[in-house]
Protein backbone atom coordinates (compact mmCIF):
# COMPACT_ATOMS: atom_id res chain seq x y z
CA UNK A 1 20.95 -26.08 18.71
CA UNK A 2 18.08 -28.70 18.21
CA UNK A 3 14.59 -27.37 16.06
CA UNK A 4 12.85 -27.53 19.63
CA UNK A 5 15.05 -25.16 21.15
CA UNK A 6 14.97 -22.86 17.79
CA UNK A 7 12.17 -22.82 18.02
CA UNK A 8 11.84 -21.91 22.01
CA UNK A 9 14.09 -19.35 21.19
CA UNK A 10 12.19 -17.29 18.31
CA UNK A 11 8.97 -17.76 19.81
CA UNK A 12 10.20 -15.82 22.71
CA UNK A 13 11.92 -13.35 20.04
CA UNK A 14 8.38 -12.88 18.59
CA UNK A 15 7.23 -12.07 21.79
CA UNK A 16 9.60 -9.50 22.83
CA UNK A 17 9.01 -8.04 19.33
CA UNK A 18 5.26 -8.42 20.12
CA UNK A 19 6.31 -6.23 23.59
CA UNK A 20 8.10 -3.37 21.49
CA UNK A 21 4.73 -2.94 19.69
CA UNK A 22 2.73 -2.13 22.71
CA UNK A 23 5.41 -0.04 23.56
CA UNK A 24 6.93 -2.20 26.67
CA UNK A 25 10.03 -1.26 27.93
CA UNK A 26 10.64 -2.66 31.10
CA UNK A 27 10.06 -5.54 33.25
CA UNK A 28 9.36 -6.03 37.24
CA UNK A 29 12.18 -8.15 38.87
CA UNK A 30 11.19 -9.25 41.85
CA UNK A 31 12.56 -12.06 44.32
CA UNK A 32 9.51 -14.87 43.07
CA UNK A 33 10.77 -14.31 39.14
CA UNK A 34 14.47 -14.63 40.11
CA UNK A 35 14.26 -17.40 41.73
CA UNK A 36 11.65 -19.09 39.26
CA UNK A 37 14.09 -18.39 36.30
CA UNK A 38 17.10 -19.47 38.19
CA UNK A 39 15.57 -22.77 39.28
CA UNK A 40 14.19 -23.02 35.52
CA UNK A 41 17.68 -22.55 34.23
CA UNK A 42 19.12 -25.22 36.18
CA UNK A 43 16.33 -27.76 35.22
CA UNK A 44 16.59 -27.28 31.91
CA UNK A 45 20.38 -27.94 32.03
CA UNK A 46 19.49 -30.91 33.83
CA UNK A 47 16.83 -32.42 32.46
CA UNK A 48 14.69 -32.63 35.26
CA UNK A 49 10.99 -31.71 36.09
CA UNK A 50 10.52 -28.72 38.87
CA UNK A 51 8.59 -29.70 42.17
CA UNK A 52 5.62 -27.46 42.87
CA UNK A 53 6.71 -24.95 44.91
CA UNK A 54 4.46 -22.74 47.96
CA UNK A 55 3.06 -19.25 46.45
CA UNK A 56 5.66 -16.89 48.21
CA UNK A 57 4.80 -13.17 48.20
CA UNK A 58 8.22 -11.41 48.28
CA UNK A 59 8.67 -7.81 48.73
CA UNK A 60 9.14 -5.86 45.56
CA UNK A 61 12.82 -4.82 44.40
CA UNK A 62 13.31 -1.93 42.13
CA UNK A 63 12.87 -1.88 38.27
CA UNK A 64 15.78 -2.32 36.47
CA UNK A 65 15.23 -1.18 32.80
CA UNK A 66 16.04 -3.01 29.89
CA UNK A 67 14.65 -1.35 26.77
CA UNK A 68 13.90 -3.96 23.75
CA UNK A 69 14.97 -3.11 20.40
CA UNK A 70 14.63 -5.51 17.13
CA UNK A 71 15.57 -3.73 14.15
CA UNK A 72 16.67 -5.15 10.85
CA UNK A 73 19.85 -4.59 11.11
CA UNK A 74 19.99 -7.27 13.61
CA UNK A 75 17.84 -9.79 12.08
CA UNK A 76 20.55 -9.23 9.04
CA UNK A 77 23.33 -10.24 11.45
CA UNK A 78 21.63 -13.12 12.72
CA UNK A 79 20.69 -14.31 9.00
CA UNK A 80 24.03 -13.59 7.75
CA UNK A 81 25.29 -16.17 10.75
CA UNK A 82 22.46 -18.53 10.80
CA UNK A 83 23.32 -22.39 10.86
CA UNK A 84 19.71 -23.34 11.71
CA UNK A 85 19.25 -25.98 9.07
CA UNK A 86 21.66 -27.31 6.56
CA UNK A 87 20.94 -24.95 3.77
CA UNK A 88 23.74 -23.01 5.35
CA UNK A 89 26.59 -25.25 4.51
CA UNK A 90 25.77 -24.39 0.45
CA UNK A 91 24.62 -21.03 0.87
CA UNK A 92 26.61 -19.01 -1.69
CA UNK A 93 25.10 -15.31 -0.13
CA UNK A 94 23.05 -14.57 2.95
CA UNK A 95 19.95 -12.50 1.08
CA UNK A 96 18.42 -10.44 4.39
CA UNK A 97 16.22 -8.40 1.78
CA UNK A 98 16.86 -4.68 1.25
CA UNK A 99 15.05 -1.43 2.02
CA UNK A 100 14.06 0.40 4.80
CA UNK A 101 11.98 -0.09 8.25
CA UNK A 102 9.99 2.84 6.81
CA UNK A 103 9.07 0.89 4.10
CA UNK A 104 4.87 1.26 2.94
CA UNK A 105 5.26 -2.19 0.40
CA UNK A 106 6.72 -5.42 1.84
CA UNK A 107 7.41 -7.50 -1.19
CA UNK A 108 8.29 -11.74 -0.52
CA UNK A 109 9.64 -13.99 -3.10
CA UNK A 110 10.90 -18.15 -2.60
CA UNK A 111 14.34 -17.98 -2.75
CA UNK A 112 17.47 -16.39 -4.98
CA UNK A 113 19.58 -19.26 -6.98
CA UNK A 114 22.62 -19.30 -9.34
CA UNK A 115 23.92 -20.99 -11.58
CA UNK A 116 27.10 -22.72 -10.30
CA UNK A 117 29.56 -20.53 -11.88
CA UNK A 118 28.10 -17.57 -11.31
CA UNK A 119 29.11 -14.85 -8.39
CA UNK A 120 26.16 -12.83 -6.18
CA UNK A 121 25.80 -9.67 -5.24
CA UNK A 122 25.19 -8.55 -2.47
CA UNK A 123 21.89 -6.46 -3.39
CA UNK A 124 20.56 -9.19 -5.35
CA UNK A 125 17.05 -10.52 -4.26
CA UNK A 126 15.30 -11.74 -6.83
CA UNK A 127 17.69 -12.73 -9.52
CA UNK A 128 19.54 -10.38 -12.09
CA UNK A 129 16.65 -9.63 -15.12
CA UNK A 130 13.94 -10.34 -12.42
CA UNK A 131 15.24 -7.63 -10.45
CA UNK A 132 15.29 -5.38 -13.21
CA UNK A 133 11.11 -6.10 -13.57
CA UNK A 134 10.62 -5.91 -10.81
CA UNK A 135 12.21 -2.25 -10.33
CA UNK A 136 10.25 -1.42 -13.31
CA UNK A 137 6.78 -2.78 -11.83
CA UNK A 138 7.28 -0.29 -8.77
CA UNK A 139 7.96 2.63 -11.07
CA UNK A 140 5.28 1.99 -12.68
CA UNK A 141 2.93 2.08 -9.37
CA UNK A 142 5.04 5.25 -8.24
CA UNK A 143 6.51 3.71 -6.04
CA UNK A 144 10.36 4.28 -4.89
CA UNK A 145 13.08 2.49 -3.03
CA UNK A 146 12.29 3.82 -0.11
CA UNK A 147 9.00 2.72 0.12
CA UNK A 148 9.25 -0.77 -0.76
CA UNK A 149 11.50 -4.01 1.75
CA UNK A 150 12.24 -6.87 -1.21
CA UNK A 151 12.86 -10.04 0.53
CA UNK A 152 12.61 -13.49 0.01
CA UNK A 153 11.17 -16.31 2.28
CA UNK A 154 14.43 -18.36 2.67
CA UNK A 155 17.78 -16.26 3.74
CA UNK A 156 20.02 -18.27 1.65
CA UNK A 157 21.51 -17.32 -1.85
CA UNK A 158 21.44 -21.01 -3.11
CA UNK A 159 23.36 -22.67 -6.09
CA UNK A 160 20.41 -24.29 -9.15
CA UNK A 161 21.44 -27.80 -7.73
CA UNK A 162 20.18 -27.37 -3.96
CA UNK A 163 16.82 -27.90 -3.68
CA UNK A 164 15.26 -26.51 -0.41
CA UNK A 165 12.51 -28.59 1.77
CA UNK A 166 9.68 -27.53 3.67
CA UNK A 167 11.82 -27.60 6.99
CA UNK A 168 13.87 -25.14 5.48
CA UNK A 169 10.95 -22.86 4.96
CA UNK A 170 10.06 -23.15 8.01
CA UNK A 171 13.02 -22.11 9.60
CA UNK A 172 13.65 -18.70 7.94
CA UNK A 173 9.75 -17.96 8.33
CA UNK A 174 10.72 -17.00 11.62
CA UNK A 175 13.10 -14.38 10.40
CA UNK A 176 10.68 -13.18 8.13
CA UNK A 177 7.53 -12.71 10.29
CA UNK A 178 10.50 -10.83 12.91
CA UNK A 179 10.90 -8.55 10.24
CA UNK A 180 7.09 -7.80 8.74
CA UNK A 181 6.55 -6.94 13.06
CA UNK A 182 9.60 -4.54 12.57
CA UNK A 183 8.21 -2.76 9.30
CA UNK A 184 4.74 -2.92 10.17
CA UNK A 185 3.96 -2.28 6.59
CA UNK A 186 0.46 -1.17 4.73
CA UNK A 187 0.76 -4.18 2.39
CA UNK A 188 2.07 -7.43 1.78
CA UNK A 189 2.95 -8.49 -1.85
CA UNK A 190 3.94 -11.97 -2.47
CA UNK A 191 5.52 -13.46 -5.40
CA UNK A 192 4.42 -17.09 -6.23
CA UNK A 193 3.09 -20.03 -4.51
CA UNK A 194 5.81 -20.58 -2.38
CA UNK A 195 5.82 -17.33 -0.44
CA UNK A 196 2.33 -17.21 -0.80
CA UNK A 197 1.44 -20.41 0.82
CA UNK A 198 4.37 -19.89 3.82
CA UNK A 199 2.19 -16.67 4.79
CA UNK A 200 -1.27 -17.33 4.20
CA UNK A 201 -1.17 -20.88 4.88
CA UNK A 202 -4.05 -21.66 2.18
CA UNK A 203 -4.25 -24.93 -0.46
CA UNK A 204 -5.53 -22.60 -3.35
CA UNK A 205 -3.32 -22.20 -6.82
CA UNK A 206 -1.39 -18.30 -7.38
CA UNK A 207 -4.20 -17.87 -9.98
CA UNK A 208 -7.02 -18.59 -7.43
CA UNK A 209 -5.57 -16.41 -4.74
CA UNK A 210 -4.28 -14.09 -6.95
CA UNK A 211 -6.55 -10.65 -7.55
CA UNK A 212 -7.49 -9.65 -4.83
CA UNK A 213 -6.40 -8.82 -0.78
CA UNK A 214 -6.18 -11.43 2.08
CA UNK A 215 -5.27 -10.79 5.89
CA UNK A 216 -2.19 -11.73 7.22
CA UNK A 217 -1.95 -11.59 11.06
CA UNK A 218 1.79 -10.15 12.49
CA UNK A 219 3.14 -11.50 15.42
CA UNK A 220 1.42 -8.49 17.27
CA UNK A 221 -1.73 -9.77 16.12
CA UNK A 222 -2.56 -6.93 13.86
CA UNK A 223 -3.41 -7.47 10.39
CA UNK A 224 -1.99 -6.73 7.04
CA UNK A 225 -3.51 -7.05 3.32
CA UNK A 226 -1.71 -9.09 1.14
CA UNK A 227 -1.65 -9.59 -2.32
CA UNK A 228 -0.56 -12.23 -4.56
CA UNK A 229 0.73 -12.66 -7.67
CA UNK A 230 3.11 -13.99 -9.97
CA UNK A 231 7.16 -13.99 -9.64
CA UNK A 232 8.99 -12.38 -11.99
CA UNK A 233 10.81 -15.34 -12.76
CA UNK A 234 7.53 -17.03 -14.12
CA UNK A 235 6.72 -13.62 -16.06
CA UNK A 236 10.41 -13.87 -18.07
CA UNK A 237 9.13 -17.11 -18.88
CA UNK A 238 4.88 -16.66 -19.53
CA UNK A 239 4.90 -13.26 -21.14
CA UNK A 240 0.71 -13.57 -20.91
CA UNK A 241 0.97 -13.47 -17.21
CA UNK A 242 2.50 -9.77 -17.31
CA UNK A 243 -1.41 -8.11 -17.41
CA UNK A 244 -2.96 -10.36 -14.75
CA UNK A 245 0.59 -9.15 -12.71
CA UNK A 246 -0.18 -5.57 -13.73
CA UNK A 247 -3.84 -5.55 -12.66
CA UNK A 248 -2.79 -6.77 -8.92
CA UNK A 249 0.07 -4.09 -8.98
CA UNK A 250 -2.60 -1.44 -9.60
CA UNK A 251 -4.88 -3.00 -6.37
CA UNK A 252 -1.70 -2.29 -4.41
CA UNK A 253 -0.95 1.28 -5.59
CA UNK A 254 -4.98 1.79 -4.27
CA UNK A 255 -4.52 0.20 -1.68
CA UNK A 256 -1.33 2.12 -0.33
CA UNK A 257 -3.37 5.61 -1.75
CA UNK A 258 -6.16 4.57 0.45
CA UNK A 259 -3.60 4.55 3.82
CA UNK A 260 -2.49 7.80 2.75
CA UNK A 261 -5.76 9.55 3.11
CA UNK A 262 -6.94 7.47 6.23
């Protein structure tokens, strides 16, 4: 598969999982779609261009039902199979994320590595002492594993000596915006520039950004606060950073209270 035909294909995934929001679960079929699709298909194989054809008015056949379902289960198999770009042929662990579709925090980091003797479990998103802070952060919000989705923007578990490219971004953003429209959280929380950047799409440093909310708009076109701040990576590194972390972690805990009562 070429990028123009990934591409094809997961727009049309974000717009069947732009369908399930609005709560469409069926499709006409009549005679004029069949045949456009057919003669589509066959093009496309091809190569070719189709002539312009007379508006026919068929009569209508019945519906046939075919109920769409994305669910993150799914995604997890597709990301645990995915040979989109050529991260895949180092990847030591496919790192879906973990939690729950129920979940009231999605949180989005760059990307798990290793160093190249090391082994990778499973659950690992973040690293091994980062996810340790980072399970202590969301105690200290009240928050608990079932309200929070960790994940990271690229899908791959990757050894220290691969160094990923903005191509590579862009083809697991695709997985990741499939999986904020599934968990339709209250708020977005991303860790460092690099996840910050892929979603918001803005030139600003972390400690610009940082401090307070920003909209991000789901493939459904609603819109979800997000907050940056600082990976826990950096904060093993630049103890100083911990309070500046700790004041956005408390805008999030308000922010979540505040969906509560609404």
């Amino acid at each position: 598969m070429n990028l123009q035909q990934f591409e094809i294909l997961n727009d049309v995934r974000s717009l069947l999982a732009y369908h399930q929001a609005l709560r469409i679960e069926d499709y006409p079929r009549d005679a004029a779609i069949v045949h456009f699709l057919d003669r589509t298909a066959e093009a496309a194989v091809r190569g070719q261009t189709l002539p312009q054809q007379k508006k026919v008015t068929p009569a209508l056949t019945p519906v046939v039902a075919s109920v769409i379902t994305e669910t993150l289960q799914g995604i997890a198999v597709e990301i645990d199979g995915c040979c989109n770009c050529e991260l895949h042929a180092r990847r030591v662990v496919p790192v879906s994320g973990r939690g729950t579709a129920r979940a009231r925090l999605l949180i989005v980091g760059g990307w798990l590595t290793r160093a190249e003797q090391e082994k990778l479990p499973l659950e690992m998103i973040f690293g091994q002492e980062e996810d340790k802070m980072l399970a202590r952060m969301l105690t200290a919000i009240h928050l608990t594993p079932g309200d929070v989705f960790i994940t990271n923007i690229l899908k791959c578990g990757l050894p220290e000596s691969c160094q990923p490219v903005a191509a590579n971004i862009h083809c697991c953003l695709a997985y990741l915006k499939r999986q904020i429209a599934v968990i339709a959280p209250k708020a977005i929380c991303t860790m460092g520039i690099i996840a910050t950047r892929a979603l918001l799409n803005l030139p600003q440093s972390l400690s610009q950004l940082r401090g307070h909310f920003h909209l991000y708009t789901a493939i459904d076109g609603s819109q979800i606060p997000l907050m940056p701040t600082y990976h826990p990576s950096y904060l093993l590194q630049a103890e100083e950073m911990k309070l500046k972390t700790w004041e956005d972690l408390q805008l999030i805990e308000k922010k979540l209270a505040e969906h509560l009562l609404s």
